[in-house]
C-alpha atoms as a PDB file:
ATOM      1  CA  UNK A   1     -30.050 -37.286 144.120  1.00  0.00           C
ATOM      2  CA  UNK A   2     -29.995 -36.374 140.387  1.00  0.00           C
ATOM      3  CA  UNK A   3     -26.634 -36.843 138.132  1.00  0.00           C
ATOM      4  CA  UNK A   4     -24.709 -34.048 136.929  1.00  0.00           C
ATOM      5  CA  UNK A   5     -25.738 -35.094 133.453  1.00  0.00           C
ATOM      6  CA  UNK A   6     -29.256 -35.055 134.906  1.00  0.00           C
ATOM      7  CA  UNK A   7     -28.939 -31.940 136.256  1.00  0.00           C
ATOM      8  CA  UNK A   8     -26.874 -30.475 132.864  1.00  0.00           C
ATOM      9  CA  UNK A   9     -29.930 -31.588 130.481  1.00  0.00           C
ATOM     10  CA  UNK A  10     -32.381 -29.347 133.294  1.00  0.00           C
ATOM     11  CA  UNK A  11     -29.867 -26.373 133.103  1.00  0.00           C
ATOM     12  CA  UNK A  12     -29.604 -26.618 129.403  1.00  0.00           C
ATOM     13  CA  UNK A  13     -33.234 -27.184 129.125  1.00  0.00           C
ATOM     14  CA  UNK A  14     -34.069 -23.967 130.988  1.00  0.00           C
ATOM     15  CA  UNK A  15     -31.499 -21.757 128.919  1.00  0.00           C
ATOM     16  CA  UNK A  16     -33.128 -22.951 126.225  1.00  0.00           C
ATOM     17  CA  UNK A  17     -36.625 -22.278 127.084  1.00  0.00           C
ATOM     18  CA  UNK A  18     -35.452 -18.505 128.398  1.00  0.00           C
ATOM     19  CA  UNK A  19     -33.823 -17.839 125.190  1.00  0.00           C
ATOM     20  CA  UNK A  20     -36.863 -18.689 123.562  1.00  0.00           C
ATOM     21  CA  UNK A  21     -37.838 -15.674 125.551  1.00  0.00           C
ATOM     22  CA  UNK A  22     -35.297 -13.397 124.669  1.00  0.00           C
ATOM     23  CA  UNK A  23     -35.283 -10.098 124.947  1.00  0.00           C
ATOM     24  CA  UNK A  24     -35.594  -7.895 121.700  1.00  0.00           C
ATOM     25  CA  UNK A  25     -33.636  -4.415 121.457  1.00  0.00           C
ATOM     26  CA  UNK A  26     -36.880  -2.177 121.592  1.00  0.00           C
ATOM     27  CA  UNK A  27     -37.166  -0.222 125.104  1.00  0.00           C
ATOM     28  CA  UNK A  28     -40.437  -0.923 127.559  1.00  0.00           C
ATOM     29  CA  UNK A  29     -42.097   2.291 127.480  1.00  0.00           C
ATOM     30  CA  UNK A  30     -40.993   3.331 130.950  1.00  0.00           C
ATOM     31  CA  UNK A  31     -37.194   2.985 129.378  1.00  0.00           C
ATOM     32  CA  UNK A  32     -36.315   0.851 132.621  1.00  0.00           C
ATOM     33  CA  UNK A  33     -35.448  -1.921 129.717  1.00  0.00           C
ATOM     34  CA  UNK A  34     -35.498  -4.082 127.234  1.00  0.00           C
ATOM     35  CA  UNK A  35     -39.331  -5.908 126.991  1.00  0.00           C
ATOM     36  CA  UNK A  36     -40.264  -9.209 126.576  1.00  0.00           C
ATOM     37  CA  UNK A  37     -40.597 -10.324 122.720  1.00  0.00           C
ATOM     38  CA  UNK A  38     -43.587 -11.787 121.785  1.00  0.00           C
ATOM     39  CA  UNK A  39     -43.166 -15.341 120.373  1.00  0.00           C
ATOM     40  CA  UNK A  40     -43.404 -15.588 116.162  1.00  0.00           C
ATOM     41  CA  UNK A  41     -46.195 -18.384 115.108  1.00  0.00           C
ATOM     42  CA  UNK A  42     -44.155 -20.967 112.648  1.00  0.00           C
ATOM     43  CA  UNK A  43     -47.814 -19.758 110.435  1.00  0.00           C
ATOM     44  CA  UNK A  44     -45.997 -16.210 110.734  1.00  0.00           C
ATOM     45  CA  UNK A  45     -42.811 -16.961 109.718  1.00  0.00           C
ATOM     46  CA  UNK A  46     -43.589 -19.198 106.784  1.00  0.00           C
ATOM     47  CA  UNK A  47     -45.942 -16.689 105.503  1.00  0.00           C
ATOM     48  CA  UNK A  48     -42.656 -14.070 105.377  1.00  0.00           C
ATOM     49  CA  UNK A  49     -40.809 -16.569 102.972  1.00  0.00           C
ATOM     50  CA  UNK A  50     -40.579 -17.123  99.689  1.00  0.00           C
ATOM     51  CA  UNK A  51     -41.044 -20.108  97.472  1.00  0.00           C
ATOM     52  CA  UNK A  52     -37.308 -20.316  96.935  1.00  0.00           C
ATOM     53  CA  UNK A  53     -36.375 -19.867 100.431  1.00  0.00           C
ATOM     54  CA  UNK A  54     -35.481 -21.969 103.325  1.00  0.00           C
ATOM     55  CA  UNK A  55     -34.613 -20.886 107.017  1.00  0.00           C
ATOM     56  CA  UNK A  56     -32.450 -23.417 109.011  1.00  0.00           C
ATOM     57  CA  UNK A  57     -31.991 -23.052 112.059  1.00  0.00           C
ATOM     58  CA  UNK A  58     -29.367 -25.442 113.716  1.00  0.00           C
ATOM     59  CA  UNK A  59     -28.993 -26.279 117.504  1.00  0.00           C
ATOM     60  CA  UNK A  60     -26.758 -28.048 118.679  1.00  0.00           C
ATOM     61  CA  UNK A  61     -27.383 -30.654 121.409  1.00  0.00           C
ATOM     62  CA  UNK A  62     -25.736 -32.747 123.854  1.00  0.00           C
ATOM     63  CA  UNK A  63     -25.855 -35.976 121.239  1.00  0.00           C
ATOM     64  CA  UNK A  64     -26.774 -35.025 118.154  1.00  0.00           C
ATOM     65  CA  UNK A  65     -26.841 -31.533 116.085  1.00  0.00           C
ATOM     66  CA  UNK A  66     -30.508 -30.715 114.884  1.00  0.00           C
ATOM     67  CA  UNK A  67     -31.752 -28.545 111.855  1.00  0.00           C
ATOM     68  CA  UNK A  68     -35.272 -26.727 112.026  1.00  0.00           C
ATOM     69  CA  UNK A  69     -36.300 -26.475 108.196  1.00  0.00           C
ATOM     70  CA  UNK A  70     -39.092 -23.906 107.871  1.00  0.00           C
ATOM     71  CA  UNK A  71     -40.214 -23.027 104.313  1.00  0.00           C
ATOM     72  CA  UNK A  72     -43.587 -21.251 103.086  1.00  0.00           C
ATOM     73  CA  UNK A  73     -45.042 -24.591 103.101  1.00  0.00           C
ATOM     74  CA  UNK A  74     -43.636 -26.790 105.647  1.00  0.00           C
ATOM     75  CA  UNK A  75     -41.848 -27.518 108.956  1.00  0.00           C
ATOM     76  CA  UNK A  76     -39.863 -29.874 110.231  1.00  0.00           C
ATOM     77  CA  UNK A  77     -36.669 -30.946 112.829  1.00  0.00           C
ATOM     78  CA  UNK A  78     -34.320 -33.130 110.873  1.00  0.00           C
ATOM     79  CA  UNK A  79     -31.735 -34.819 113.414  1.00  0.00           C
ATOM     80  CA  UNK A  80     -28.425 -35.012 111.650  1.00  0.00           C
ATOM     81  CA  UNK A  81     -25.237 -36.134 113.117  1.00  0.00           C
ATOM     82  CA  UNK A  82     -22.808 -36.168 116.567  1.00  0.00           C
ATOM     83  CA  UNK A  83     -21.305 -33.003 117.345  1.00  0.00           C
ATOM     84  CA  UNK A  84     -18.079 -34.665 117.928  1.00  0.00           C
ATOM     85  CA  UNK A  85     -17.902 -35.675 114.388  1.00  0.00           C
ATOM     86  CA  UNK A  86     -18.883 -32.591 112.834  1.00  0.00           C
ATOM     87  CA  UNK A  87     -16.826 -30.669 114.768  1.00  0.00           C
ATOM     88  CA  UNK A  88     -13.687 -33.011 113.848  1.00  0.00           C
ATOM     89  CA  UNK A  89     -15.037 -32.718 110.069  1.00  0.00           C
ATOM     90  CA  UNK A  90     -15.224 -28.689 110.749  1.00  0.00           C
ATOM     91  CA  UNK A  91     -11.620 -28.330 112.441  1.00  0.00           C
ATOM     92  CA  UNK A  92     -10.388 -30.543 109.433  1.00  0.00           C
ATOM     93  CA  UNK A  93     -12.201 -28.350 106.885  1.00  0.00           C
ATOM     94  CA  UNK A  94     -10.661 -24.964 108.303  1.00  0.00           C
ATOM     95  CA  UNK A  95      -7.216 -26.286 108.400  1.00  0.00           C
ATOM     96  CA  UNK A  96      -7.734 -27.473 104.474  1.00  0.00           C
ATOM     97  CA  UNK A  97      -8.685 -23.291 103.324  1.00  0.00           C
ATOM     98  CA  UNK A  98      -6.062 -22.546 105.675  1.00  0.00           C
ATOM     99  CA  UNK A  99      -3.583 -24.572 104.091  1.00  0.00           C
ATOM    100  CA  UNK A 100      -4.955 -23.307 100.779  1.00  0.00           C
ATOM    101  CA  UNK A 101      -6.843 -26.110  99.461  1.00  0.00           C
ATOM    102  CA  UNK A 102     -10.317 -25.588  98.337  1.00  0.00           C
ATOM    103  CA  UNK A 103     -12.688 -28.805  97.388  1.00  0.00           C
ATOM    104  CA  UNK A 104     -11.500 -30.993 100.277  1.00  0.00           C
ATOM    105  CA  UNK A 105     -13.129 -34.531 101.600  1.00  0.00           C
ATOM    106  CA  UNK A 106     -13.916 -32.530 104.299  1.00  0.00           C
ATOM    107  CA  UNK A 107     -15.805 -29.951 102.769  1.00  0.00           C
ATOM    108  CA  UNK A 108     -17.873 -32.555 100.632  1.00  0.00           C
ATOM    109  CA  UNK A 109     -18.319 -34.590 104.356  1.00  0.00           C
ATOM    110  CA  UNK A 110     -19.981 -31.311 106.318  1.00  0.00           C
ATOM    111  CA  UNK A 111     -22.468 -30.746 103.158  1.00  0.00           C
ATOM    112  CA  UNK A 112     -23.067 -34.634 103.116  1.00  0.00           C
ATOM    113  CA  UNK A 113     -23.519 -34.130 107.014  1.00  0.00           C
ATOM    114  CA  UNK A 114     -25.431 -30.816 107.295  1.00  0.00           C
ATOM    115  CA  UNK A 115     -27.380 -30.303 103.939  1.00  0.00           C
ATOM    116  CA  UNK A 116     -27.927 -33.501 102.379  1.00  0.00           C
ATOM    117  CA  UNK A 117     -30.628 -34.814 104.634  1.00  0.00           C
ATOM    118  CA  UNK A 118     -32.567 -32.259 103.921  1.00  0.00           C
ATOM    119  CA  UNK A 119     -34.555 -32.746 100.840  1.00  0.00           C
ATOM    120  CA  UNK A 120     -36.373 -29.272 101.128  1.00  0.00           C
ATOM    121  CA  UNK A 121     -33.615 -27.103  99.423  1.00  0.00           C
ATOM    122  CA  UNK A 122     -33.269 -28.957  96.210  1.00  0.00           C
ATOM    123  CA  UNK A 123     -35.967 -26.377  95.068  1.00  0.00           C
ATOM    124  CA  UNK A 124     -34.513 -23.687  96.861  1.00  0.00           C
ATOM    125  CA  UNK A 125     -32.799 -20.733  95.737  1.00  0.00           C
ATOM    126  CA  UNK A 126     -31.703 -19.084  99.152  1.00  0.00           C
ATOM    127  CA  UNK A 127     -31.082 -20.149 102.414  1.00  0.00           C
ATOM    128  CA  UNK A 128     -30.679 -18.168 105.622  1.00  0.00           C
ATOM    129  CA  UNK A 129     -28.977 -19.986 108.139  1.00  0.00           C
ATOM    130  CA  UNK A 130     -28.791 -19.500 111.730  1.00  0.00           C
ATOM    131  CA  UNK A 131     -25.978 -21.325 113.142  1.00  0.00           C
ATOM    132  CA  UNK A 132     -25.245 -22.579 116.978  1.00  0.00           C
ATOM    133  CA  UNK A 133     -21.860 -23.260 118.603  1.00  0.00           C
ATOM    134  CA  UNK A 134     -19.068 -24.438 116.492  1.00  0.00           C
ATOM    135  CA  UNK A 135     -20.831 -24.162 113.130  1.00  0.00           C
ATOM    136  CA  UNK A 136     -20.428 -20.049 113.284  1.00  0.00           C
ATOM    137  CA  UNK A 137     -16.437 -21.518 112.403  1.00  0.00           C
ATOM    138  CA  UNK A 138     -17.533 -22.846 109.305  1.00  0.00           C
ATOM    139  CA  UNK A 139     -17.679 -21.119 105.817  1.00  0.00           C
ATOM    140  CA  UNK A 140     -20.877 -22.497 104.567  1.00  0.00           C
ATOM    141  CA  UNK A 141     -20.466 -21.031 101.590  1.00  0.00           C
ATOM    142  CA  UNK A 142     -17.087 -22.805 100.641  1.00  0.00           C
ATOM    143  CA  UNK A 143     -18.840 -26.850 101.506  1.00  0.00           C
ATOM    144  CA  UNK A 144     -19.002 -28.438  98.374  1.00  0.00           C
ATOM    145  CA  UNK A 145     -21.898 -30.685  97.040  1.00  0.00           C
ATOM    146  CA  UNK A 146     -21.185 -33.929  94.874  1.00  0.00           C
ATOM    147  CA  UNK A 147     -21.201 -32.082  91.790  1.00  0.00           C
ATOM    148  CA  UNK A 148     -18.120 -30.512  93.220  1.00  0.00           C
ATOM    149  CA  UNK A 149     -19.352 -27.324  93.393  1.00  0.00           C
ATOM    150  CA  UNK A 150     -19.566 -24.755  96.585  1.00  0.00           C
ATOM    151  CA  UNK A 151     -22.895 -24.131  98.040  1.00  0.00           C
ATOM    152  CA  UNK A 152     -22.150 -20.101  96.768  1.00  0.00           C
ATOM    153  CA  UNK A 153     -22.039 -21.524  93.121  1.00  0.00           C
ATOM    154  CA  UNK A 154     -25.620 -22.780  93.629  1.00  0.00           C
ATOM    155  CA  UNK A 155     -27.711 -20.910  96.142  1.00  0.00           C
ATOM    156  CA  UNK A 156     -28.159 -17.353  97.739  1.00  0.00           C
ATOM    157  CA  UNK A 157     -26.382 -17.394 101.437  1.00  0.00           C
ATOM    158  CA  UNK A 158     -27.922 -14.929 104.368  1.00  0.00           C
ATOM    159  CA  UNK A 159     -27.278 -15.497 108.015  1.00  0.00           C
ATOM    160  CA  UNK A 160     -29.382 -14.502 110.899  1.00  0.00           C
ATOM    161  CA  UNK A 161     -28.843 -14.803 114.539  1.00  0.00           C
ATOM    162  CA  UNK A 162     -32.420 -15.617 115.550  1.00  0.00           C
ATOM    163  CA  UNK A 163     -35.483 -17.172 113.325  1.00  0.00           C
ATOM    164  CA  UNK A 164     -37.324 -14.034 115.216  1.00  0.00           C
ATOM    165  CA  UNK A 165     -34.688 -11.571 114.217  1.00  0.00           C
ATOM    166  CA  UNK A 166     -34.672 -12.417 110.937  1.00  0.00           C
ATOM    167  CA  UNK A 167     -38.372 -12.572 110.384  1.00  0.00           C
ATOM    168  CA  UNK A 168     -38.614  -9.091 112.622  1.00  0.00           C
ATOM    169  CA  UNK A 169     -36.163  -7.542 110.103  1.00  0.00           C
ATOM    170  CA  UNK A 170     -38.461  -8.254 107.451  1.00  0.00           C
ATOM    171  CA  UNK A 171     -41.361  -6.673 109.168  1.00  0.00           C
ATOM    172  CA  UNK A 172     -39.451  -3.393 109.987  1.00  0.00           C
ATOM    173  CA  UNK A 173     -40.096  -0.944 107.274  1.00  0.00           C
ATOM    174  CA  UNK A 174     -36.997   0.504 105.503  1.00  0.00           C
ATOM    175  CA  UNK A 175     -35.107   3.713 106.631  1.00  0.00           C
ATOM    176  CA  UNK A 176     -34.212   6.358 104.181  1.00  0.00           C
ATOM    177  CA  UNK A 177     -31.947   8.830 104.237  1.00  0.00           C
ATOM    178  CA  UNK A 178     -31.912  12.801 104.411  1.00  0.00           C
END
């Protein structure tokens, strides 16, 4: 007989993979539908970014929270902390702005935690960040970095819901008005 945690990691596992899947908003042609969307390359998507930009996508999982860093030149998963302890530092953070204070310990601890190991944006200019779970709460653009400034005061902010939405955004061409 498998655990529940056993059984938990297979569930999550298969969301996961389905979502990977996703449907996109576009109609099969027999309008019974939503179709299938067709999986973007990593090639794709860092040919659709700038020099100055990063896409980070985070996920978090059942131990640890992990960051997909895709630039025009590179890819990689940096593992960063527990989700227990973000979350904490996140809670923390959102009772500091709502208590009116600004550059907290908390706020420097979530850039420390979430930006910091990732050596990719010290070039970068903007970031578009796709966030899972409890880091939707947080105001990225109020964490602070050790020069005590907010990430706004130093780089462009966008946020996506999907690497594939964002990237299929790009490739739509513009509507104009009448």
């Amino acid at each position: 007989q498998q655990s529940s945690d056993e059984k938990r990691r297979e569930l999550k596992k298969a969301i996961f993979d389905t979502e990977q899947q996703r449907w996109t908003t576009d109609s099969e042609a027999s309008g019974s539908g939503p179709r299938m969307a067709a999986i973007i390359p990593v090639s794709h998507v860092q040919a659709q970014l700038t020099p100055g930009e990063a896409m980070l996508e985070y996920v978090v999982g059942e131990h640890r929270i992990y960051c997909l860093v895709l630039t025009n030149k590179s890819a990689r998963i940096v593992a960063l902390g527990q989700p227990a302890a973000i979350e904490e530092k996140i809670d923390g953070y959102l009772a500091d702005i709502t208590n009116k204070q600004g550059k907290t310990e908390n706020g420097r601890a979530l850039y420390a935690m979430l930006l910091e190991p990732i050596q990719e944006l010290d070039d970068k200019s903007h970031l578009i960040l796709i966030r899972d779970g409890r880091l939707h709460l947080l105001p990225w653009d109020a964490l602070v970095d050790q020069s005590n400034r907010y990430l706004v005061e130093t780089k462009n902010i966008s946020y996506a819901p999907s690497v594939s939405s964002a990237i299929l955004l790009r490739d739509k061409s513009p509507v104009r008005a009448i």
